[in-house]
C-alpha atoms as a PDB file:
ATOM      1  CA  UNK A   1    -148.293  64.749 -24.081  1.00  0.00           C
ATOM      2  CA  UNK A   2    -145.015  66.379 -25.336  1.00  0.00           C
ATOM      3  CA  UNK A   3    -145.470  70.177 -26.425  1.00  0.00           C
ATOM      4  CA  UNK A   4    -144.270  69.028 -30.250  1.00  0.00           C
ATOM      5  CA  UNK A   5    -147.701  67.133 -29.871  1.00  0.00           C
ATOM      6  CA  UNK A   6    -149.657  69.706 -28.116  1.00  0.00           C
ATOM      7  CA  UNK A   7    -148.837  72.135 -30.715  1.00  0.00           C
ATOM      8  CA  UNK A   8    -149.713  69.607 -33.630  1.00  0.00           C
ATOM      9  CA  UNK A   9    -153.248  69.033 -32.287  1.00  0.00           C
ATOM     10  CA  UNK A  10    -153.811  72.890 -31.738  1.00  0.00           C
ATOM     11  CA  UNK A  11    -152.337  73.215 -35.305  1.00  0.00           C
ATOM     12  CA  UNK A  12    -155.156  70.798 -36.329  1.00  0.00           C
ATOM     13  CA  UNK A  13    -158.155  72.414 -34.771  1.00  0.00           C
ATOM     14  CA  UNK A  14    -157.276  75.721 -36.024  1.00  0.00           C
ATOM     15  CA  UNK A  15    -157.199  74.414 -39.566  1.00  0.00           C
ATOM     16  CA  UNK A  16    -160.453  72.878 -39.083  1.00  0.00           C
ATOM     17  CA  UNK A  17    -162.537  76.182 -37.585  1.00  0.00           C
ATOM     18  CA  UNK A  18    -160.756  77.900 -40.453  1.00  0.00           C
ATOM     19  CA  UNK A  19    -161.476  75.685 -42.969  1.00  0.00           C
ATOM     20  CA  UNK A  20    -165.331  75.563 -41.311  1.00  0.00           C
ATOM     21  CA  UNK A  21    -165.518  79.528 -41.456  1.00  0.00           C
ATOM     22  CA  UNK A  22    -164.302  79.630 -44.813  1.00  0.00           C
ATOM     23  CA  UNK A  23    -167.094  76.999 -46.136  1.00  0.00           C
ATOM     24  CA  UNK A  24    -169.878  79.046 -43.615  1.00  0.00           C
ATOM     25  CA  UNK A  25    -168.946  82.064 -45.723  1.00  0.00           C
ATOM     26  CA  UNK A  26    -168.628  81.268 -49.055  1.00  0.00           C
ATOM     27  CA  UNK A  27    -172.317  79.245 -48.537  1.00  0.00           C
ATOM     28  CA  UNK A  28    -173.823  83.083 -47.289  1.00  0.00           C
ATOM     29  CA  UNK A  29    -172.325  84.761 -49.915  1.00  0.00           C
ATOM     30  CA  UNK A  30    -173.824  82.086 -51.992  1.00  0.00           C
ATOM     31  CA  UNK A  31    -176.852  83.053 -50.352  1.00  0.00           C
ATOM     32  CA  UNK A  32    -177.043  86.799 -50.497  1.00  0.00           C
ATOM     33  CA  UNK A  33    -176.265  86.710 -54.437  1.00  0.00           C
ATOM     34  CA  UNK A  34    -178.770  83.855 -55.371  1.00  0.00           C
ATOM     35  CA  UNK A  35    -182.322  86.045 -55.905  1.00  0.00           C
ATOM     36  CA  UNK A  36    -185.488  85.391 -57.169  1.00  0.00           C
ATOM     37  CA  UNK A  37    -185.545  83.927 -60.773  1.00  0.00           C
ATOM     38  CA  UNK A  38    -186.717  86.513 -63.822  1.00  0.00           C
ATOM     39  CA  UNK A  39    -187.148  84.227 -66.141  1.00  0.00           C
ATOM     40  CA  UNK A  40    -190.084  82.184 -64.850  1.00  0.00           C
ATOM     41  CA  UNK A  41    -193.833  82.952 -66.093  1.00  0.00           C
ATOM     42  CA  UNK A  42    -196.579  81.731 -64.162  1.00  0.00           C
ATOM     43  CA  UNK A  43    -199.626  81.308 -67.290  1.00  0.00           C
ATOM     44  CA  UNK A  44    -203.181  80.525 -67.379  1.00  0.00           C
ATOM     45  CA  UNK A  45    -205.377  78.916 -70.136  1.00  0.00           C
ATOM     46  CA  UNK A  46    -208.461  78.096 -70.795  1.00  0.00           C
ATOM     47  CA  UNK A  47    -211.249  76.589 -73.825  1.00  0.00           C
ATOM     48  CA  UNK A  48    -214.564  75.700 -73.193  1.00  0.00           C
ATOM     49  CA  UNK A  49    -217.203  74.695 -75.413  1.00  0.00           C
ATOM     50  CA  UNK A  50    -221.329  74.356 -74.786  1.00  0.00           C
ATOM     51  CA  UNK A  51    -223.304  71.199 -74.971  1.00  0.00           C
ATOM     52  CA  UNK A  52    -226.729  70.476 -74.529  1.00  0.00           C
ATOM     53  CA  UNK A  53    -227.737  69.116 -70.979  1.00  0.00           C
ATOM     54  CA  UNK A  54    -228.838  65.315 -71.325  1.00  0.00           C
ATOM     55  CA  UNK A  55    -230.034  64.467 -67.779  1.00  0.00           C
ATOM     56  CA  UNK A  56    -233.452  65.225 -65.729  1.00  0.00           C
ATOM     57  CA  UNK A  57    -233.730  64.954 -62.463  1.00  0.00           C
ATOM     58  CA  UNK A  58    -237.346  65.079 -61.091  1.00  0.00           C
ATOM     59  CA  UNK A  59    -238.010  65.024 -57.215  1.00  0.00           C
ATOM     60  CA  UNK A  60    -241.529  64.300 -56.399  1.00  0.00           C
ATOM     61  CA  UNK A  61    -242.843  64.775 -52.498  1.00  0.00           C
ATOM     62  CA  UNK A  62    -245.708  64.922 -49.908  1.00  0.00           C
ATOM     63  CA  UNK A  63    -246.710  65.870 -46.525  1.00  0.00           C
ATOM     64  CA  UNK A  64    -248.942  64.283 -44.096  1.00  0.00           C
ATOM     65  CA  UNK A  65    -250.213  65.511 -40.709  1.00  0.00           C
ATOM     66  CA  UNK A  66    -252.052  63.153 -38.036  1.00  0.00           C
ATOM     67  CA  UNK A  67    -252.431  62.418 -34.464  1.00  0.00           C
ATOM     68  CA  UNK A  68    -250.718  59.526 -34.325  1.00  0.00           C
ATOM     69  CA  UNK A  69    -247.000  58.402 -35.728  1.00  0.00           C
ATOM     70  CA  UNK A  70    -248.084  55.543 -37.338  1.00  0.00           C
ATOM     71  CA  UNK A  71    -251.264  57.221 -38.896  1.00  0.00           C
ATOM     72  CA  UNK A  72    -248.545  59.771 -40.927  1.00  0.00           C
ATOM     73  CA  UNK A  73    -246.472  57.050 -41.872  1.00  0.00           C
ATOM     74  CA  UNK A  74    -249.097  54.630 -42.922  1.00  0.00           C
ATOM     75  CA  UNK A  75    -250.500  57.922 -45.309  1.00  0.00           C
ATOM     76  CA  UNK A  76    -247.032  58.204 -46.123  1.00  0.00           C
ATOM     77  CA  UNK A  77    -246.093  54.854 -47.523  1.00  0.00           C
ATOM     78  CA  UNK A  78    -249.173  54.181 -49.694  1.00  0.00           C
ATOM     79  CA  UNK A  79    -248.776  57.734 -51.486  1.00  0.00           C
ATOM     80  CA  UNK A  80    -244.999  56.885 -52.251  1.00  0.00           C
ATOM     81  CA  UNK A  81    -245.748  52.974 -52.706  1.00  0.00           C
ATOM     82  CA  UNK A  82    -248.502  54.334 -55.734  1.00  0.00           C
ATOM     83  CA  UNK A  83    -245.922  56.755 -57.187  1.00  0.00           C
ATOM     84  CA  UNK A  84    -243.456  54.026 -57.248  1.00  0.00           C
ATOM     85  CA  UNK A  85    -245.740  51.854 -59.672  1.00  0.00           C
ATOM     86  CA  UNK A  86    -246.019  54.516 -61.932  1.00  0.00           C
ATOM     87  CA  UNK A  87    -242.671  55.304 -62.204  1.00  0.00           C
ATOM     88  CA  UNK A  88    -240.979  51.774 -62.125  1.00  0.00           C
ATOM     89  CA  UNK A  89    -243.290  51.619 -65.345  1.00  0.00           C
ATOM     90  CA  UNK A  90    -241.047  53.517 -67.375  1.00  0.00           C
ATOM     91  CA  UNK A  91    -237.873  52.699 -65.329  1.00  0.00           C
ATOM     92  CA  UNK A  92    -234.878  52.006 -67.860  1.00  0.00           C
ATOM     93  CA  UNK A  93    -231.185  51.219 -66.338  1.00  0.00           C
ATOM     94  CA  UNK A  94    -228.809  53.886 -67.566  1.00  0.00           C
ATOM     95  CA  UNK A  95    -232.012  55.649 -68.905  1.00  0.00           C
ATOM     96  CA  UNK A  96    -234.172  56.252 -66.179  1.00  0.00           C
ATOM     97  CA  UNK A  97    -234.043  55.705 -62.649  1.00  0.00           C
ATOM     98  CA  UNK A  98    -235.841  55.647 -59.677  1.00  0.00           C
ATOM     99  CA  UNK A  99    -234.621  56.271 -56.532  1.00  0.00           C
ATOM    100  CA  UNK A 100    -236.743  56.727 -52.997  1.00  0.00           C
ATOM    101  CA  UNK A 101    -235.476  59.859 -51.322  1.00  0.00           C
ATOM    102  CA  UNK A 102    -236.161  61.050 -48.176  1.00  0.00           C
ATOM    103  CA  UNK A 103    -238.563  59.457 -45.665  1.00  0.00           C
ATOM    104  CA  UNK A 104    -239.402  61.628 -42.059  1.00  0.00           C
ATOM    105  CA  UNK A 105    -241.963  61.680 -39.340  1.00  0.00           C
ATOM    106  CA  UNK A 106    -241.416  63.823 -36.918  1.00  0.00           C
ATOM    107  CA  UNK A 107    -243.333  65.847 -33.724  1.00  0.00           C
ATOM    108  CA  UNK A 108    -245.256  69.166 -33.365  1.00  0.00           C
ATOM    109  CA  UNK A 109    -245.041  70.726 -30.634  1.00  0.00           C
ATOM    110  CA  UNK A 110    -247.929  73.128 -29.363  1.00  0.00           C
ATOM    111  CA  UNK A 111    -247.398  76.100 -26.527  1.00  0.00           C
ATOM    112  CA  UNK A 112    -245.209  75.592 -23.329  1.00  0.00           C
ATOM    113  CA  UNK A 113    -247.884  74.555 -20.413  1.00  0.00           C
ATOM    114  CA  UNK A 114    -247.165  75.461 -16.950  1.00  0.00           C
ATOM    115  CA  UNK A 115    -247.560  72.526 -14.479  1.00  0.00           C
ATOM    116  CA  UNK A 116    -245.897  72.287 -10.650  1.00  0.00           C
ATOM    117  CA  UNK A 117    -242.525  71.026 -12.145  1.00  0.00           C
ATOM    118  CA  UNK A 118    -241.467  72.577 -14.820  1.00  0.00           C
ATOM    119  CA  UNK A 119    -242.186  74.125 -18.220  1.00  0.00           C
ATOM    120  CA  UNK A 120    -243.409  71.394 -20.436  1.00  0.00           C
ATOM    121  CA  UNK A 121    -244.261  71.693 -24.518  1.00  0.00           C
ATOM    122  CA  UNK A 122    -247.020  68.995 -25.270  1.00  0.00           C
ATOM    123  CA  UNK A 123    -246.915  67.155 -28.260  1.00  0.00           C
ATOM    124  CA  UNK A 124    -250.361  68.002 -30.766  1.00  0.00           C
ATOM    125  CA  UNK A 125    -249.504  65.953 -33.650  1.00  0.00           C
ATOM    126  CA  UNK A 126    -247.074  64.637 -36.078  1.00  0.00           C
ATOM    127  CA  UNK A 127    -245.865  65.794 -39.230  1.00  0.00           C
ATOM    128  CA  UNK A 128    -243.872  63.546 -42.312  1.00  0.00           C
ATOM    129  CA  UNK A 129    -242.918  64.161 -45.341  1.00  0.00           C
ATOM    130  CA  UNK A 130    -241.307  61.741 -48.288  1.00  0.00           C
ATOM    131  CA  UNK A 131    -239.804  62.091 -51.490  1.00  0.00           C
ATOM    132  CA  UNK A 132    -239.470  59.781 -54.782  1.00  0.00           C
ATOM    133  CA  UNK A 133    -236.451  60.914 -56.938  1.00  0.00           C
ATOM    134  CA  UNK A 134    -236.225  59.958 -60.516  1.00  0.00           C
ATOM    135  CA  UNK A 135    -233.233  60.739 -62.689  1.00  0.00           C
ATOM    136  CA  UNK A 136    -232.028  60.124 -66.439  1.00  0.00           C
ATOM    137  CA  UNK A 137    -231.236  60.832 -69.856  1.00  0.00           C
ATOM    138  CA  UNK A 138    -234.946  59.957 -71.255  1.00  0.00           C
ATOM    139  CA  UNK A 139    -236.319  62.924 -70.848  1.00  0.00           C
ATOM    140  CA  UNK A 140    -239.428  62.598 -72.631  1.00  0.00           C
ATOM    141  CA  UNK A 141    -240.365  59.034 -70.114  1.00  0.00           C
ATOM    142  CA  UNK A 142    -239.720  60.894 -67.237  1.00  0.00           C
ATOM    143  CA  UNK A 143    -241.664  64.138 -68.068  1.00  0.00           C
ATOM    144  CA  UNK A 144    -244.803  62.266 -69.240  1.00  0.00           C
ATOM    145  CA  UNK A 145    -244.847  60.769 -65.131  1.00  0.00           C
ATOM    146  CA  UNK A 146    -245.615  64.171 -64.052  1.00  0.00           C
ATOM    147  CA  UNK A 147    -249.197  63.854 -65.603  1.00  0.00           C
ATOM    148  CA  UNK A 148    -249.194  59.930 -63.900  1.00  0.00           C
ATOM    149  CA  UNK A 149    -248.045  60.504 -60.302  1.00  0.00           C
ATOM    150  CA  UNK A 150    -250.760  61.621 -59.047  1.00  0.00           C
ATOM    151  CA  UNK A 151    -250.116  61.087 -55.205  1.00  0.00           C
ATOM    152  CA  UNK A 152    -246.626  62.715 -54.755  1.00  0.00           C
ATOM    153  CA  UNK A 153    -245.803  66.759 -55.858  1.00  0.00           C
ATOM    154  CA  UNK A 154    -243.353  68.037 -58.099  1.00  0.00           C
ATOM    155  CA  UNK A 155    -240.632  70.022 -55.615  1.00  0.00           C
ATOM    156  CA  UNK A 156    -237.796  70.113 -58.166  1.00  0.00           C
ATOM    157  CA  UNK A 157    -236.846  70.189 -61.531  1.00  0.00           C
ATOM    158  CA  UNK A 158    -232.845  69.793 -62.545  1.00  0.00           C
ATOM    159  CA  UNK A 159    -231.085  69.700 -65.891  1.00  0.00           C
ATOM    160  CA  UNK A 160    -227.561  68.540 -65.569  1.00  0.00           C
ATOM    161  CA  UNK A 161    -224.733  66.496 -68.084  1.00  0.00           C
ATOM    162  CA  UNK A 162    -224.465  62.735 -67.886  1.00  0.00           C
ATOM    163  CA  UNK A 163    -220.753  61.324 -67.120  1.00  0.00           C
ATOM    164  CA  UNK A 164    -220.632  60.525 -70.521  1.00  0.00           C
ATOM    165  CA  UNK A 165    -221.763  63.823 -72.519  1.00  0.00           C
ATOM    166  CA  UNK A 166    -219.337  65.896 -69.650  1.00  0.00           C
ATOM    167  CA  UNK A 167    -216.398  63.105 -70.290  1.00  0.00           C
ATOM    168  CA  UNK A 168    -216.947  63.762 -73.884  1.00  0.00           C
ATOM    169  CA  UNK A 169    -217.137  67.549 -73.819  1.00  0.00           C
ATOM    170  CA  UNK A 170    -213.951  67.621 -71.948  1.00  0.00           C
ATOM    171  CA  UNK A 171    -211.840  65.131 -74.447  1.00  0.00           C
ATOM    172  CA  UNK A 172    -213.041  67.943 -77.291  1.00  0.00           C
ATOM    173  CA  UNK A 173    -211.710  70.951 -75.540  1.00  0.00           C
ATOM    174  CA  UNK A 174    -208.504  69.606 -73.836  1.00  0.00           C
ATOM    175  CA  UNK A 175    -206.207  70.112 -76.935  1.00  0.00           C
ATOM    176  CA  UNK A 176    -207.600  73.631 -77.405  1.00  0.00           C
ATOM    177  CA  UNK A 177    -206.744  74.596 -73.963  1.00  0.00           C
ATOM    178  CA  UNK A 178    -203.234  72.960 -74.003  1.00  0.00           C
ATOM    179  CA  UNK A 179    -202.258  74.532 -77.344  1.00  0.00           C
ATOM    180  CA  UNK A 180    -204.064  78.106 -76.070  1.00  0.00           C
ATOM    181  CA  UNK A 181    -201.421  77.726 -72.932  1.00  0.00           C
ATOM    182  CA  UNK A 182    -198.665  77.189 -75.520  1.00  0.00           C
ATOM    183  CA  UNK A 183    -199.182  79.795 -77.281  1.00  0.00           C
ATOM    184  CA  UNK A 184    -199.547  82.597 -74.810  1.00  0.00           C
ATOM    185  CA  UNK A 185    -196.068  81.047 -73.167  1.00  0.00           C
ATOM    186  CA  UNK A 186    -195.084  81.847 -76.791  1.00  0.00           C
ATOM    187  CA  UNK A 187    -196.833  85.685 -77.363  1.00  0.00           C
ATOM    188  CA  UNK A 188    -195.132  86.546 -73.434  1.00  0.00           C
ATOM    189  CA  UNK A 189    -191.929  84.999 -73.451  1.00  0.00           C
ATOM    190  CA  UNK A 190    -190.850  87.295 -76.454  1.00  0.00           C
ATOM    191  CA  UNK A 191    -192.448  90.139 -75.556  1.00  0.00           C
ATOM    192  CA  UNK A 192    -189.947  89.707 -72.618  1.00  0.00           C
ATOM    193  CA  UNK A 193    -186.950  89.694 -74.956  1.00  0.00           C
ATOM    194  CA  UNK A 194    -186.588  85.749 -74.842  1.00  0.00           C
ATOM    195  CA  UNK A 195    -186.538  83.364 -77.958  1.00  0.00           C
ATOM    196  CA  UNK A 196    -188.289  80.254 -76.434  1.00  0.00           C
ATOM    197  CA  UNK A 197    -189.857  78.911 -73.467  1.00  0.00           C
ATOM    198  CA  UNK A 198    -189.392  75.112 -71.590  1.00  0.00           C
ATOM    199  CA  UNK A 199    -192.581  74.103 -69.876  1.00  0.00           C
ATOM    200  CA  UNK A 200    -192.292  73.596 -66.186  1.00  0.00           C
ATOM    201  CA  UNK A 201    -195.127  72.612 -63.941  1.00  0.00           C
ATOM    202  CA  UNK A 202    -198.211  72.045 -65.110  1.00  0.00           C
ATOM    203  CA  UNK A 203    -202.284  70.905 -63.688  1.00  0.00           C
ATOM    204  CA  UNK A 204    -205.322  70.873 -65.810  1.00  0.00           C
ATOM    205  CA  UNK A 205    -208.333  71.305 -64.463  1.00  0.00           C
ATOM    206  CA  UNK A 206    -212.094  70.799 -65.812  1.00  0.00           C
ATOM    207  CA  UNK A 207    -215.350  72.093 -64.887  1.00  0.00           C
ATOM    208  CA  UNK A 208    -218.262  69.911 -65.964  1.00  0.00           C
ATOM    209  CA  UNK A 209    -221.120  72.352 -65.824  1.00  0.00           C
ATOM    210  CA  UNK A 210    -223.132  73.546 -63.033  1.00  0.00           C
ATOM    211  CA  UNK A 211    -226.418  71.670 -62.865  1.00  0.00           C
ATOM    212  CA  UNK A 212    -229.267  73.992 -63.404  1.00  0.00           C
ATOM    213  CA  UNK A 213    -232.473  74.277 -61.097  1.00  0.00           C
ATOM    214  CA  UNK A 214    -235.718  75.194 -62.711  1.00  0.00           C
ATOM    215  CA  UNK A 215    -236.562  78.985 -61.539  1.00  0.00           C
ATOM    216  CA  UNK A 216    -240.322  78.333 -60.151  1.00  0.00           C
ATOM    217  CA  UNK A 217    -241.237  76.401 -57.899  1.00  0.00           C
ATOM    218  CA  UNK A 218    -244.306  73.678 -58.437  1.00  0.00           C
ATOM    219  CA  UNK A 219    -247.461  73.924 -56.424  1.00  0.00           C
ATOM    220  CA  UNK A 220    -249.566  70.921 -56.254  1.00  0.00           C
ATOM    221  CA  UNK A 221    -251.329  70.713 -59.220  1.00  0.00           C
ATOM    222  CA  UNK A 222    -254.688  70.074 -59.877  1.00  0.00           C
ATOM    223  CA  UNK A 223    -256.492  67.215 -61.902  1.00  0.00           C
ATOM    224  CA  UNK A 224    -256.852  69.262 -65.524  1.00  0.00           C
ATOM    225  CA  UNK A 225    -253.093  70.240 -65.055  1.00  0.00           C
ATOM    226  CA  UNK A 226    -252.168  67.129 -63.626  1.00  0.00           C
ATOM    227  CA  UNK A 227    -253.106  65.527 -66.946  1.00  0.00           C
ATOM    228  CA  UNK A 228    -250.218  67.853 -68.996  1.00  0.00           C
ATOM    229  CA  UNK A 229    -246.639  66.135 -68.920  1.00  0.00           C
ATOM    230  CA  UNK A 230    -243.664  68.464 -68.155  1.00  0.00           C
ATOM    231  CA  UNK A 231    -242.374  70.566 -71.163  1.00  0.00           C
ATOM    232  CA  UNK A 232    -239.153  69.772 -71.417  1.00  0.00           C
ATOM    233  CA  UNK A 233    -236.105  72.871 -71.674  1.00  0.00           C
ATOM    234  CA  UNK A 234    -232.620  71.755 -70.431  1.00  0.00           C
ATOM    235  CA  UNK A 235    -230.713  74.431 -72.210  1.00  0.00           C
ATOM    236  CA  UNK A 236    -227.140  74.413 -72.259  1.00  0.00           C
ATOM    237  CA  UNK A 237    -224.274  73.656 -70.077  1.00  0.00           C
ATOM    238  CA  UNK A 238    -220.422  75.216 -70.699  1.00  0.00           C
ATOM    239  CA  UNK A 239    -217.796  72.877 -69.915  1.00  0.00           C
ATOM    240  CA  UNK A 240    -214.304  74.087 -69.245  1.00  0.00           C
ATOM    241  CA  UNK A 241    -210.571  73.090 -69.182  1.00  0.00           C
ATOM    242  CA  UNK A 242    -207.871  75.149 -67.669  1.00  0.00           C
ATOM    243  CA  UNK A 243    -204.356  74.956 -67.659  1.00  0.00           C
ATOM    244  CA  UNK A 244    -202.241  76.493 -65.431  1.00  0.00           C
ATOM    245  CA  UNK A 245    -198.763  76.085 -64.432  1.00  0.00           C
ATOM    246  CA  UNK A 246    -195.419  77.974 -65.190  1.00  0.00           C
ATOM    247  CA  UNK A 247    -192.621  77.489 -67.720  1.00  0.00           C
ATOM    248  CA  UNK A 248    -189.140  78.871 -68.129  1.00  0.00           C
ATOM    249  CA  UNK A 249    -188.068  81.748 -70.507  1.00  0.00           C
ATOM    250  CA  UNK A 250    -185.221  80.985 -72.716  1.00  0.00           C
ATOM    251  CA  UNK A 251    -182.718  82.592 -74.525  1.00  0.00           C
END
């Protein structure tokens, strides 16, 4: 390599760590001058409105005790097998359905005896339980089989909203909870000395209601009561849209 060439090529990778330094500067500069934006408004909105709850849930359920498994599930079957033909009576698709819940039969256990190996618990019966579950928007058909079921308990009483009636709720309320987000992105952006605003990102969100459990709980009930159907009292549910997001002040 002659020196005019030597020279040439250090010439060359000078220029390029220069030109490299130059473009690693101007980028922090760039950096340390670019700060947080002051002209973006994080916002919340909501409007909700109340409807009445359409949908009854009723879970009926037993116990049985024996000394043998099959004893407690034999008891077991015919109770829920009898409340099932009462309730498959009034049983309506979309209206009233009916819905076997939980079926168990399980051990119980007595006091630890001592014997020469170890520390045993003996089993001293057997304990199950079932449920029938029956859920829908005819409220007055599936009250009146709390006065016919006469084999299972009432353990719990829910009001809640049908699909539709929260679907419905929610369609009503959405423009009401856009237009309230507009218009506080409105109110704020010129109390902060801007004349406009551009929306950025936005979610909307929607709660349906939270399903309501009746307050007491039901005791088996005996044959005069037995013979009164469920008053009915679903009460109200609020349903809710929120916006939130964040849009841009403007000058």
């Amino acid at each position: 390599m002659t020196r005019k060439q030597h020279w040439l090529n250090h010439w060359m990778v000078a220029g390029s760590m220069g030109t490299l330094l130059a473009v690693s500067a101007t980028t922090l500069v760039q950096a340390q001058t670019v700060g947080p934006r002051t002209d973006v408004l994080n916002l919340q909105a909501s409007a909700s409105t109340e409807v009445a709850r359409d949908l009854l849930t009723l879970t009926f359920s037993t116990t049985r005790e024996g000394k043998e498994p099959s004893a407690v599930q034999g008891e077991l079957k015919q109770a829920l097998d009898a409340a099932l033909a009462e309730a498959r009576k009034v049983a309506k698709p979309g209206q009233v359905d009916v819905q076997a819940g939980a079926f168990s039969v399980y051990p119980r256990y007595g006091e630890a005896r001592v014997n020469n190996r170890s520390n045993a618990t003996q089993i001293t019966g057997w304990i199950g339980s079932v449920e029938l579950v029956v859920r829908g928007r005819d409220m007055d058909a599936i009250s009146q089989l709390t006065s016919r079921i006469r084999t299972l308990n009432i353990a719990g009483v829910n009001y809640g909203l049908s699909r539709e009636a929260r679907e419905k709720a929610e369609e009503s309320v959405v423009a009401d909870a856009i237009a309230n987000y507009k218009t506080k992105a409105g109110l704020y952006a010129k109390q902060f000395g801007y004349r406009g605003f551009q929306i950025g990102e936005v979610s909307v969100n929607t709660d349906g209601g939270a399903p309501m459990m009746a307050e007491r709980m039901y005791k088996p009930m005996a044959t005069a009561a037995a013979d009164m159907a469920l008053p009915v009292e679903s009460g109200k549910a609020t349903v809710t849209v929120s916006v939130n997001g964040n849009v841009v002040m403007t000058r």
